[in-house]
Protein backbone atom coordinates (compact mmCIF):
# COMPACT_ATOMS: atom_id res chain seq x y z
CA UNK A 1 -6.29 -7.82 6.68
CA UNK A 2 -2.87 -8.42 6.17
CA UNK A 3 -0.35 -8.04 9.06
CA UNK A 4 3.47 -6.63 8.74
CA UNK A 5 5.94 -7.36 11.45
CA UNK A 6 6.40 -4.08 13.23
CA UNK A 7 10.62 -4.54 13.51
CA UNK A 8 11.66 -5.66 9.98
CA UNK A 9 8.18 -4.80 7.42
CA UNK A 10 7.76 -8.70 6.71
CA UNK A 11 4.33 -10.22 5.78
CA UNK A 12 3.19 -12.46 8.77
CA UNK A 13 1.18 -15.14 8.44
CA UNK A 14 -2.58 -15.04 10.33
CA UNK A 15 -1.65 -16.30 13.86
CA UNK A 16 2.06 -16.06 13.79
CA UNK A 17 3.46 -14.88 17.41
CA UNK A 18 6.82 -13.88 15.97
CA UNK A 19 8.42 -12.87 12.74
CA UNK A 20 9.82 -15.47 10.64
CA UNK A 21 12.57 -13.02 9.31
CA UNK A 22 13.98 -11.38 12.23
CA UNK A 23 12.38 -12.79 15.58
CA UNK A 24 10.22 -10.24 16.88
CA UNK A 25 7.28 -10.75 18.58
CA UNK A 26 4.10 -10.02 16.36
CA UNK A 27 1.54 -7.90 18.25
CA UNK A 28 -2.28 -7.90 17.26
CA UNK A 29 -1.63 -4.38 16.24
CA UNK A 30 1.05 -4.45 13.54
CA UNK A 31 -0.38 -3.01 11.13
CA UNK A 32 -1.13 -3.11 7.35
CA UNK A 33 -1.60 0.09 5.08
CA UNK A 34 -5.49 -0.75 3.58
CA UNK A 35 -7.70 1.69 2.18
CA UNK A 36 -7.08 5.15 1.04
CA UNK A 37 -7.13 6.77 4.38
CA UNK A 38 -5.50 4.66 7.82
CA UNK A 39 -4.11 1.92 9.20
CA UNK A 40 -2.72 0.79 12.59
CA UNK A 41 0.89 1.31 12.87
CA UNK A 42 3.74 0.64 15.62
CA UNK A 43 3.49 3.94 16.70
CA UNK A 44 5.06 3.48 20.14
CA UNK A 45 8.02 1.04 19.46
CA UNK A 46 10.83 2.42 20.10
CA UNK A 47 14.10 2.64 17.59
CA UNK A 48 17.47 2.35 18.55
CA UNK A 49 18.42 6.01 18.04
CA UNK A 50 16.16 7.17 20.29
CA UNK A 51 12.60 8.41 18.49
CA UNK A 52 9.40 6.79 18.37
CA UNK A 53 8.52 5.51 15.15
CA UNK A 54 5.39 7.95 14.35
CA UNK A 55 8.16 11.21 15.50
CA UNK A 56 10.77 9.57 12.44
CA UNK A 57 7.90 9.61 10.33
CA UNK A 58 6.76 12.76 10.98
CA UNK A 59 10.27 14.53 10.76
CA UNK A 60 10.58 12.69 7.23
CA UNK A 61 8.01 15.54 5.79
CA UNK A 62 9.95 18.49 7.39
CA UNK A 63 12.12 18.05 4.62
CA UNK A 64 13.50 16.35 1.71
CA UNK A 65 16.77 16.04 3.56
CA UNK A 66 15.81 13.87 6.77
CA UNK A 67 13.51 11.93 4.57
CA UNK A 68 16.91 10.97 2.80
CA UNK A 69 18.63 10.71 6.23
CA UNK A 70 15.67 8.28 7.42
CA UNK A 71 16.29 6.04 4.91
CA UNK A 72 20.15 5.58 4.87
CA UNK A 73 20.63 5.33 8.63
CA UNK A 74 20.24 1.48 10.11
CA UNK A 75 17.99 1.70 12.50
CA UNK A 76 15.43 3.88 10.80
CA UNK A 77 15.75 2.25 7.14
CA UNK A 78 14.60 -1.35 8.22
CA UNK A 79 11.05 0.14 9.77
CA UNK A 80 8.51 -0.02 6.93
CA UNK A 81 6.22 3.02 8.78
CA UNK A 82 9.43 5.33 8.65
CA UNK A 83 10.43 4.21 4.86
CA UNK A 84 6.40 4.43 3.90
CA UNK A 85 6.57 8.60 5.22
CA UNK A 86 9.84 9.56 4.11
CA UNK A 87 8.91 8.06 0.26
CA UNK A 88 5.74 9.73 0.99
CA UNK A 89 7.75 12.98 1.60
CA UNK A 90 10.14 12.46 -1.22
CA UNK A 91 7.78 12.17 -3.71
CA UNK A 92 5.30 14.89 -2.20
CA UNK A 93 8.26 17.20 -2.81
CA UNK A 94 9.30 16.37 -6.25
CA UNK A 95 5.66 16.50 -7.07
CA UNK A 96 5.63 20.22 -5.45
CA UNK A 97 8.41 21.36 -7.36
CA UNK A 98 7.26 19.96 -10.76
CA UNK A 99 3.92 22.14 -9.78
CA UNK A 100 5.48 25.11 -9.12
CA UNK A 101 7.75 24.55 -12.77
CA UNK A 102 4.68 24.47 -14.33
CA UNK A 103 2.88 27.03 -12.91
CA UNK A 104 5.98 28.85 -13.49
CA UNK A 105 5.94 28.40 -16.70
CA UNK A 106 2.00 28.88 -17.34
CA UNK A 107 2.71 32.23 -15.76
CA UNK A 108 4.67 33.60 -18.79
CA UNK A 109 1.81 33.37 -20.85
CA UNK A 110 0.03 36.69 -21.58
CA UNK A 111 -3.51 35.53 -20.79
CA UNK A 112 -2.68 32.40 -18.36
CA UNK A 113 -0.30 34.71 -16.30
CA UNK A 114 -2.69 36.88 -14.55
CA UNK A 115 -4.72 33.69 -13.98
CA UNK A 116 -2.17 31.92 -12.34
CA UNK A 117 -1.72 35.19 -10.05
CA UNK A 118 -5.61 34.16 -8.78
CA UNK A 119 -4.77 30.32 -8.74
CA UNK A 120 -1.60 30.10 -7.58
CA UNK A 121 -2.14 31.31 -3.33
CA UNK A 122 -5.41 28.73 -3.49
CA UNK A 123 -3.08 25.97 -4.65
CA UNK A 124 -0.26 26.88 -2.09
CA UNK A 125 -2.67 27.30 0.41
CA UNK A 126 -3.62 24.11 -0.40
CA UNK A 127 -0.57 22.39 -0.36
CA UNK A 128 0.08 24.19 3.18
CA UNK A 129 -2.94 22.40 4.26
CA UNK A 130 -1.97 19.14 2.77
CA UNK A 131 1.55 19.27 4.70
CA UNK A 132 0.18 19.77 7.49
CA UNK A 133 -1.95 16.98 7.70
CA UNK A 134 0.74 14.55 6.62
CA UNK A 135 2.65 15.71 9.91
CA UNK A 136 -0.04 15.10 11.75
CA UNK A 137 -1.40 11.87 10.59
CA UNK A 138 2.37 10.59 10.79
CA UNK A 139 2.58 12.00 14.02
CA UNK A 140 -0.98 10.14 15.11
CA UNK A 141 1.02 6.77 13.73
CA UNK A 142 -1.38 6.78 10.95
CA UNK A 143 0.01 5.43 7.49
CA UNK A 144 -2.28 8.14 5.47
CA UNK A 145 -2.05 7.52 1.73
CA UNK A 146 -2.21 10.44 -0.89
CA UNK A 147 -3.91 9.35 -3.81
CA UNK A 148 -0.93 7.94 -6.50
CA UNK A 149 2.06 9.32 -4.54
CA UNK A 150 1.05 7.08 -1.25
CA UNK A 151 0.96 4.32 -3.47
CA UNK A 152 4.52 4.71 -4.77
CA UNK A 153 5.66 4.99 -1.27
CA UNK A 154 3.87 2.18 0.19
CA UNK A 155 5.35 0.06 -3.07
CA UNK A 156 8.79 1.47 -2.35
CA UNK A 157 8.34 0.73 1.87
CA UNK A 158 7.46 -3.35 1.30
CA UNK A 159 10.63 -3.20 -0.47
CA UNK A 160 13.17 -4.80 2.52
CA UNK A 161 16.96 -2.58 2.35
């Protein structure tokens, strides 16, 4: 499994103590995002603005806005678990709005229109239910993947400002 320094987002080597970018000390629990579903994170360390890495994350999906915030301001850009959730929440919101323009636009069919009136509270519900647990799993310090969007934002997080 491959470890990331929990400071800076760098690949360590197996059996490095300390990060050859930036200096920190490597625990046994930096984590690696593997899988479809969790990995350890740095949930506890600290950042230098105050919040805990897993509360950044999880105020990146309140929002589109303090995923944006997240990622401009220095101390919260260089930590790959905040940049993994507020990617993760950028792109779960674009992907939301491009669902609702299409059932939007689905609904001005004759036929299709009073379907949509059936299918669209099950897929908000859904989404509801899908928000939800990305707060919570960021929250937990989990990096929790959705299927292709998780995998933008995990390409986009390795990816050093």
């Amino acid at each position: 499994m491959a470890r990331f320094c929990p400071s800076c987002g760098t690949a360590l080597a197996e059996g490095a103590l300390a990060c050859p970018s930036c200096g920190a000390a490597a625990s046994a629990s930096a984590g690696s995002v593997g899988g479809a579903a969790t990995a350890p994170a740095p949930a506890a360390a600290t950042t230098g603005g105050g919040l805990t890495d897993n509360v950044a994350g999880m105020l990146a999906y309140i929002t589109i806005v303090p995923a944006i915030i997240f990622l401009v301001i220095e101390p919260y850009n260089r930590k790959r678990f905040v940049r993994f959730h507020a990617f993760q929440s950028i792109f779960f919101g674009v992907a939301w709005i491009v669902l609702s323009i299409a059932v939007s636009i689905i609904t001005a069919i004759p036929f299709l229109g009073l379907l949509s009136l059936l299918i669209w509270p099950i897929i908000g519900i859904g989404g509801l239910i899908l928000w939800i647990l990305l707060l919570l799993k960021a929250n937990q310090g989990q990096m929790w993947k959705l299927p292709v969007i998780g995998d933008m934002a995990e390409k986009q997080a390795n990816t050093v400002p």
